[in-house]
N, C-alpha and C. Protein backbone atom coordinates (compact mmCIF):
# COMPACT_ATOMS: atom_id res chain seq x y z
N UNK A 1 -73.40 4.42 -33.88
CA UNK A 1 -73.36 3.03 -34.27
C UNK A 1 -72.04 2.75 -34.98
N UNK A 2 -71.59 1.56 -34.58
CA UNK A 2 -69.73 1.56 -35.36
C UNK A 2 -70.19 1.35 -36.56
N UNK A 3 -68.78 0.99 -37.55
CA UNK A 3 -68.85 0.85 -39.02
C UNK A 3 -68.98 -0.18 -38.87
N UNK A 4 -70.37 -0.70 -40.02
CA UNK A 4 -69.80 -2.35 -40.47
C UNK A 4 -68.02 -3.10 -40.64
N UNK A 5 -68.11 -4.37 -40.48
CA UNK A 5 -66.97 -4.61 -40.51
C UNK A 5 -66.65 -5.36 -41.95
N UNK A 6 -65.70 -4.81 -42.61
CA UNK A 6 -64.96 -5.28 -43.61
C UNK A 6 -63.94 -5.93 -43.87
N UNK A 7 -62.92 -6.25 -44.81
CA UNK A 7 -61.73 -6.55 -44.60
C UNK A 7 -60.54 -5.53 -44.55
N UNK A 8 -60.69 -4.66 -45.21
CA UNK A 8 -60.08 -3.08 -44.73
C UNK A 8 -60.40 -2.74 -43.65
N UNK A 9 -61.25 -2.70 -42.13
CA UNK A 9 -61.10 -2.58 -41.29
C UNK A 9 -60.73 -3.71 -40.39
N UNK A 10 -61.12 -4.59 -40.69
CA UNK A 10 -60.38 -6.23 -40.09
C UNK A 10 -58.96 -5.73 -40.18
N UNK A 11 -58.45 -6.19 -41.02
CA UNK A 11 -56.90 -5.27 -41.35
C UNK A 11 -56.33 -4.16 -40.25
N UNK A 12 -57.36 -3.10 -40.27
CA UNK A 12 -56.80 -1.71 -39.68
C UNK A 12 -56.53 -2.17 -38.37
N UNK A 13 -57.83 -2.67 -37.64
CA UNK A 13 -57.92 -2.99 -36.24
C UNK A 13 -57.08 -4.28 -36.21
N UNK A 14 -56.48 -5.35 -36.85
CA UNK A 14 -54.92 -6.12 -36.30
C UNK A 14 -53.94 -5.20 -36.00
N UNK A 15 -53.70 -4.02 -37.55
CA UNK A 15 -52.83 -3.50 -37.46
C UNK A 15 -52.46 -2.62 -36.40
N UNK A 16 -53.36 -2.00 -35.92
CA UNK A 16 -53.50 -1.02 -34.99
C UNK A 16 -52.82 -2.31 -33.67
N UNK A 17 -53.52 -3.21 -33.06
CA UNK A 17 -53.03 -3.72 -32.18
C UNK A 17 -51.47 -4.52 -32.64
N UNK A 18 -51.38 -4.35 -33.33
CA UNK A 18 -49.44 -5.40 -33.55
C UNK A 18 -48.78 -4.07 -33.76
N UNK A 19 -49.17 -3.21 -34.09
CA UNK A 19 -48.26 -1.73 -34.01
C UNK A 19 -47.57 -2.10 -35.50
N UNK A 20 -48.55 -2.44 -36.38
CA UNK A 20 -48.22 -2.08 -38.06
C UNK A 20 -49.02 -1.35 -38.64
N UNK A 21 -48.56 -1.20 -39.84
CA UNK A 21 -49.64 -0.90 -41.17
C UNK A 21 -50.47 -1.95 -41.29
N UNK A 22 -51.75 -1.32 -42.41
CA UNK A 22 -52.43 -2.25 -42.35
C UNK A 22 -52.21 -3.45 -44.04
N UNK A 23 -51.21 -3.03 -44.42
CA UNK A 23 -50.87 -3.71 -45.22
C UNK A 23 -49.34 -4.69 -45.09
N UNK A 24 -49.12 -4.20 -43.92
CA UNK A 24 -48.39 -5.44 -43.61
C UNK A 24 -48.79 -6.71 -42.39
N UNK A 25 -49.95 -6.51 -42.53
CA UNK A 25 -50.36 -7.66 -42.06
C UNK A 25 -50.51 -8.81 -42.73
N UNK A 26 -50.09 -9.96 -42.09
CA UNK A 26 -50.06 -11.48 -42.62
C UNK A 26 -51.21 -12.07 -42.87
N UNK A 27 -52.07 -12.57 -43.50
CA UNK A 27 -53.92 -12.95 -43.27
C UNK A 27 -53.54 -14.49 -43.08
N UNK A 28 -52.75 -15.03 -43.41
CA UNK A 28 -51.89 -16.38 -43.13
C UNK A 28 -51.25 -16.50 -41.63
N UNK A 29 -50.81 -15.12 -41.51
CA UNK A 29 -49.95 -15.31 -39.59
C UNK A 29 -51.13 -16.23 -38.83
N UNK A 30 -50.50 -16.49 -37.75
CA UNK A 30 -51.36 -17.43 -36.62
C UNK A 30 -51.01 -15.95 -35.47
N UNK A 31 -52.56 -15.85 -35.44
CA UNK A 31 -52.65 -14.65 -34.14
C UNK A 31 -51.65 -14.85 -32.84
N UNK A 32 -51.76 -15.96 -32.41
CA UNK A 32 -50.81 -16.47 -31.51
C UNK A 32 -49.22 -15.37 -31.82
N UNK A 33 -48.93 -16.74 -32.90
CA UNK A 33 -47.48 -16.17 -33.00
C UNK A 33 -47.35 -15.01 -33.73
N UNK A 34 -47.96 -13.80 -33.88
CA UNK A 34 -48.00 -12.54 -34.12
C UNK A 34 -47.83 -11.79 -33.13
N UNK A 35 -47.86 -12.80 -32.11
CA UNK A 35 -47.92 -12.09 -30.97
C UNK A 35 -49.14 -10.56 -30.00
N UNK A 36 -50.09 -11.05 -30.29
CA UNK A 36 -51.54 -10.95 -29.81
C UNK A 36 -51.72 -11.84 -28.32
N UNK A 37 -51.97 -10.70 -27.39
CA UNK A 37 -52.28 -11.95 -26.10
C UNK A 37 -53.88 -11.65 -26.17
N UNK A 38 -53.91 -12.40 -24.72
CA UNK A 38 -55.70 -12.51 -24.84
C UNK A 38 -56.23 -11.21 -24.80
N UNK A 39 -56.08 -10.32 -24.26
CA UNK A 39 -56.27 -8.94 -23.41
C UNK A 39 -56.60 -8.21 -25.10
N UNK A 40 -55.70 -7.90 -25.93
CA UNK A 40 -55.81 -7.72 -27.14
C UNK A 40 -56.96 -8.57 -28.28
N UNK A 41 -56.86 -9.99 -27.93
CA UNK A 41 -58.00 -10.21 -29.00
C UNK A 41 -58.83 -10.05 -28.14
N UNK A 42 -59.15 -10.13 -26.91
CA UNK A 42 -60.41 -9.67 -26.13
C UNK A 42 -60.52 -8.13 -26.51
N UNK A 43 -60.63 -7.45 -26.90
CA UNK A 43 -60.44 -5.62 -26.98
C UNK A 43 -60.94 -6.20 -28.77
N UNK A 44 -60.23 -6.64 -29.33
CA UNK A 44 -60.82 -6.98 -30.87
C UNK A 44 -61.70 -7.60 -31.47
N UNK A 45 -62.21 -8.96 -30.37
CA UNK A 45 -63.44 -9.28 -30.15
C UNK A 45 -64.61 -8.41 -30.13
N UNK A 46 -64.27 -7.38 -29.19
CA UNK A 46 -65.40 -6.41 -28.34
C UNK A 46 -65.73 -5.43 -29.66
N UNK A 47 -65.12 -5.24 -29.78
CA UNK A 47 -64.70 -4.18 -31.52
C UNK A 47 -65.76 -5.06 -32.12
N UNK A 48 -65.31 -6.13 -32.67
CA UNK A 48 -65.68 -6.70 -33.92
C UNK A 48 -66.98 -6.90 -33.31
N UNK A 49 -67.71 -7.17 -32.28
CA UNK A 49 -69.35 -8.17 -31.76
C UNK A 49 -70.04 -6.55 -31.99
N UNK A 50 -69.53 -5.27 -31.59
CA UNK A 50 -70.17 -4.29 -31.41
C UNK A 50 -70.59 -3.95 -32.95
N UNK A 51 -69.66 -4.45 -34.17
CA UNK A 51 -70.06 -4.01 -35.26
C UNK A 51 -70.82 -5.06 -35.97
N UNK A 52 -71.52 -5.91 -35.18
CA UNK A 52 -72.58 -6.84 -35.84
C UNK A 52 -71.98 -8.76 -36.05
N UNK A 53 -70.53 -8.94 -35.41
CA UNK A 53 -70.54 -9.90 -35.83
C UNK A 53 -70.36 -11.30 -34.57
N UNK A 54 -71.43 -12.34 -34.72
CA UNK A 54 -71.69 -12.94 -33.84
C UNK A 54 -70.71 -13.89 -33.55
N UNK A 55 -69.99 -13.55 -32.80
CA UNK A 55 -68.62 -14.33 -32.70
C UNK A 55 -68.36 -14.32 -31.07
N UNK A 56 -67.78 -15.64 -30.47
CA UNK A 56 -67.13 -15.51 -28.98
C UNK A 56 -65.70 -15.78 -29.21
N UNK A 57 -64.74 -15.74 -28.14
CA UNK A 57 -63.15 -15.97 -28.07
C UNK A 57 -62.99 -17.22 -28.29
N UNK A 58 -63.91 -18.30 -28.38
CA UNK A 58 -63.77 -19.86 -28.28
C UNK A 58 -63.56 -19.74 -29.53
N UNK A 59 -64.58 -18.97 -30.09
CA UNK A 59 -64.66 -19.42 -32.02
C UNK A 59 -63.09 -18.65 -32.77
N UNK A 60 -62.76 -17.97 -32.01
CA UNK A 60 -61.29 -17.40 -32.13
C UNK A 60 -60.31 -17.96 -31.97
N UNK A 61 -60.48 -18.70 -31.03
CA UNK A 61 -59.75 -19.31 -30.38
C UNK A 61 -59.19 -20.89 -31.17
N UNK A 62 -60.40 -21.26 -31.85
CA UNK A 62 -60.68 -22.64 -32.73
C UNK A 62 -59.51 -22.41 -33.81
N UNK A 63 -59.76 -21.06 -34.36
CA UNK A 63 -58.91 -21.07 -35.59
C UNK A 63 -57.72 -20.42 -35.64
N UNK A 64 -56.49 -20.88 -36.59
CA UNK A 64 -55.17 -20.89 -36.68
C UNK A 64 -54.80 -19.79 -37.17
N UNK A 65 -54.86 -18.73 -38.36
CA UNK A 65 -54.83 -17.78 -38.87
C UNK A 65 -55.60 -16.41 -38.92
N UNK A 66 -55.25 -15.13 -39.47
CA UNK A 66 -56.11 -14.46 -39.36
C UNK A 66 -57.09 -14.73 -40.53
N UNK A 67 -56.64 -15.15 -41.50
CA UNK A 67 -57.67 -15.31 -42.80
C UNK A 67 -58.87 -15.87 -42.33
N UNK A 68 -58.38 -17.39 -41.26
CA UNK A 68 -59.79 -18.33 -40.54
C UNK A 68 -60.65 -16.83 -39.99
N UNK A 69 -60.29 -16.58 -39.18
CA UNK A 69 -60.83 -15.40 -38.12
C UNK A 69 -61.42 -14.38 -39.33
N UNK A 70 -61.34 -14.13 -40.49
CA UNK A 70 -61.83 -13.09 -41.43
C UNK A 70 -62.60 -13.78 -42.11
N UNK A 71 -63.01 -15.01 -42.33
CA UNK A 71 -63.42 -16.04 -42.87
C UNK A 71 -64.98 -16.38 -41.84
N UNK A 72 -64.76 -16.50 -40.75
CA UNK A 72 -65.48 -16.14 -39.64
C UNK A 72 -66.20 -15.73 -39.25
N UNK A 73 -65.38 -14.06 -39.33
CA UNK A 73 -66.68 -12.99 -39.05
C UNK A 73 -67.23 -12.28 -40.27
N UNK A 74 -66.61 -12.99 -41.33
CA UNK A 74 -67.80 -12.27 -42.71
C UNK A 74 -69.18 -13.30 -42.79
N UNK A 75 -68.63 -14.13 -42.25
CA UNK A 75 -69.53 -15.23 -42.44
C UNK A 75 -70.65 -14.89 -41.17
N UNK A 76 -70.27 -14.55 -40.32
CA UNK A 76 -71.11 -14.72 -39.05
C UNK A 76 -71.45 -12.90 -38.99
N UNK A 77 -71.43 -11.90 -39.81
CA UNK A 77 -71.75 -10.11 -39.33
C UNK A 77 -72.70 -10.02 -39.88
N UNK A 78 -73.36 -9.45 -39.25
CA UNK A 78 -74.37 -9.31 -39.44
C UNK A 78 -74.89 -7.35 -40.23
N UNK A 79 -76.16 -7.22 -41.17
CA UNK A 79 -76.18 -5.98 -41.63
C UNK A 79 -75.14 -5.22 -42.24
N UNK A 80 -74.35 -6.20 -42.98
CA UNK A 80 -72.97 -5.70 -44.02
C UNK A 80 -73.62 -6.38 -45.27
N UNK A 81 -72.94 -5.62 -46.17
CA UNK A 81 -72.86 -6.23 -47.34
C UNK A 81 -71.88 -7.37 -47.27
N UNK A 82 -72.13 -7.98 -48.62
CA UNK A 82 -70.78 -9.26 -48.44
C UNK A 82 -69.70 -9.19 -49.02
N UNK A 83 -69.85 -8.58 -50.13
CA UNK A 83 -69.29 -8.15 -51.63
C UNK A 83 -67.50 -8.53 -51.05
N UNK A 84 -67.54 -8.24 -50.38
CA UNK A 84 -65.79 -7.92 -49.95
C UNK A 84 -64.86 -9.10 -49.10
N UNK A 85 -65.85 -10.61 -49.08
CA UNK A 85 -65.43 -11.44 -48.48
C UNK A 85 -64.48 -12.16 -49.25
């Protein structure tokens, strides 16, 4: 069963796909211009729904930043604590 999702792994898994750390990620960047194509947030989507959080690419798609998108799926995961939103 994956790990619940947090914001330390929210983090890891951008970072991992933009080919950074996970502390240099922007929570303000616009996924877009971070340069993320679909293929990638589709793969991060799949990640994130498998670890409980009820989210489609539309609802990804709606919002401008990663903070919206972390904002999102704390709100929408399911069987996590919250403590860390």
């Amino acid at each position: 069963m994956p790990e619940p999702l947090t914001l330390d792994g929210f983090r890891a898994d951008l970072a991992e796909c933009l080919f950074l750390r996970p502390d240099e990620v922007d929570l303000a960047e616009s996924p877009l211009d971070s340069g993320l194509d679909s293929l990638r947030i589709v793969t991060l989507l799949e990640r994130w729904q498998a670890a409980g959080a009820d989210v489609s690419f539309v609802d990804l798609a709606e919002r401008t930043s990663f903070a919206q998108w972390w904002q999102l799926l704390a709100e929408r995961r399911t069987g996590a604590a919250r403590a860390d939103t």
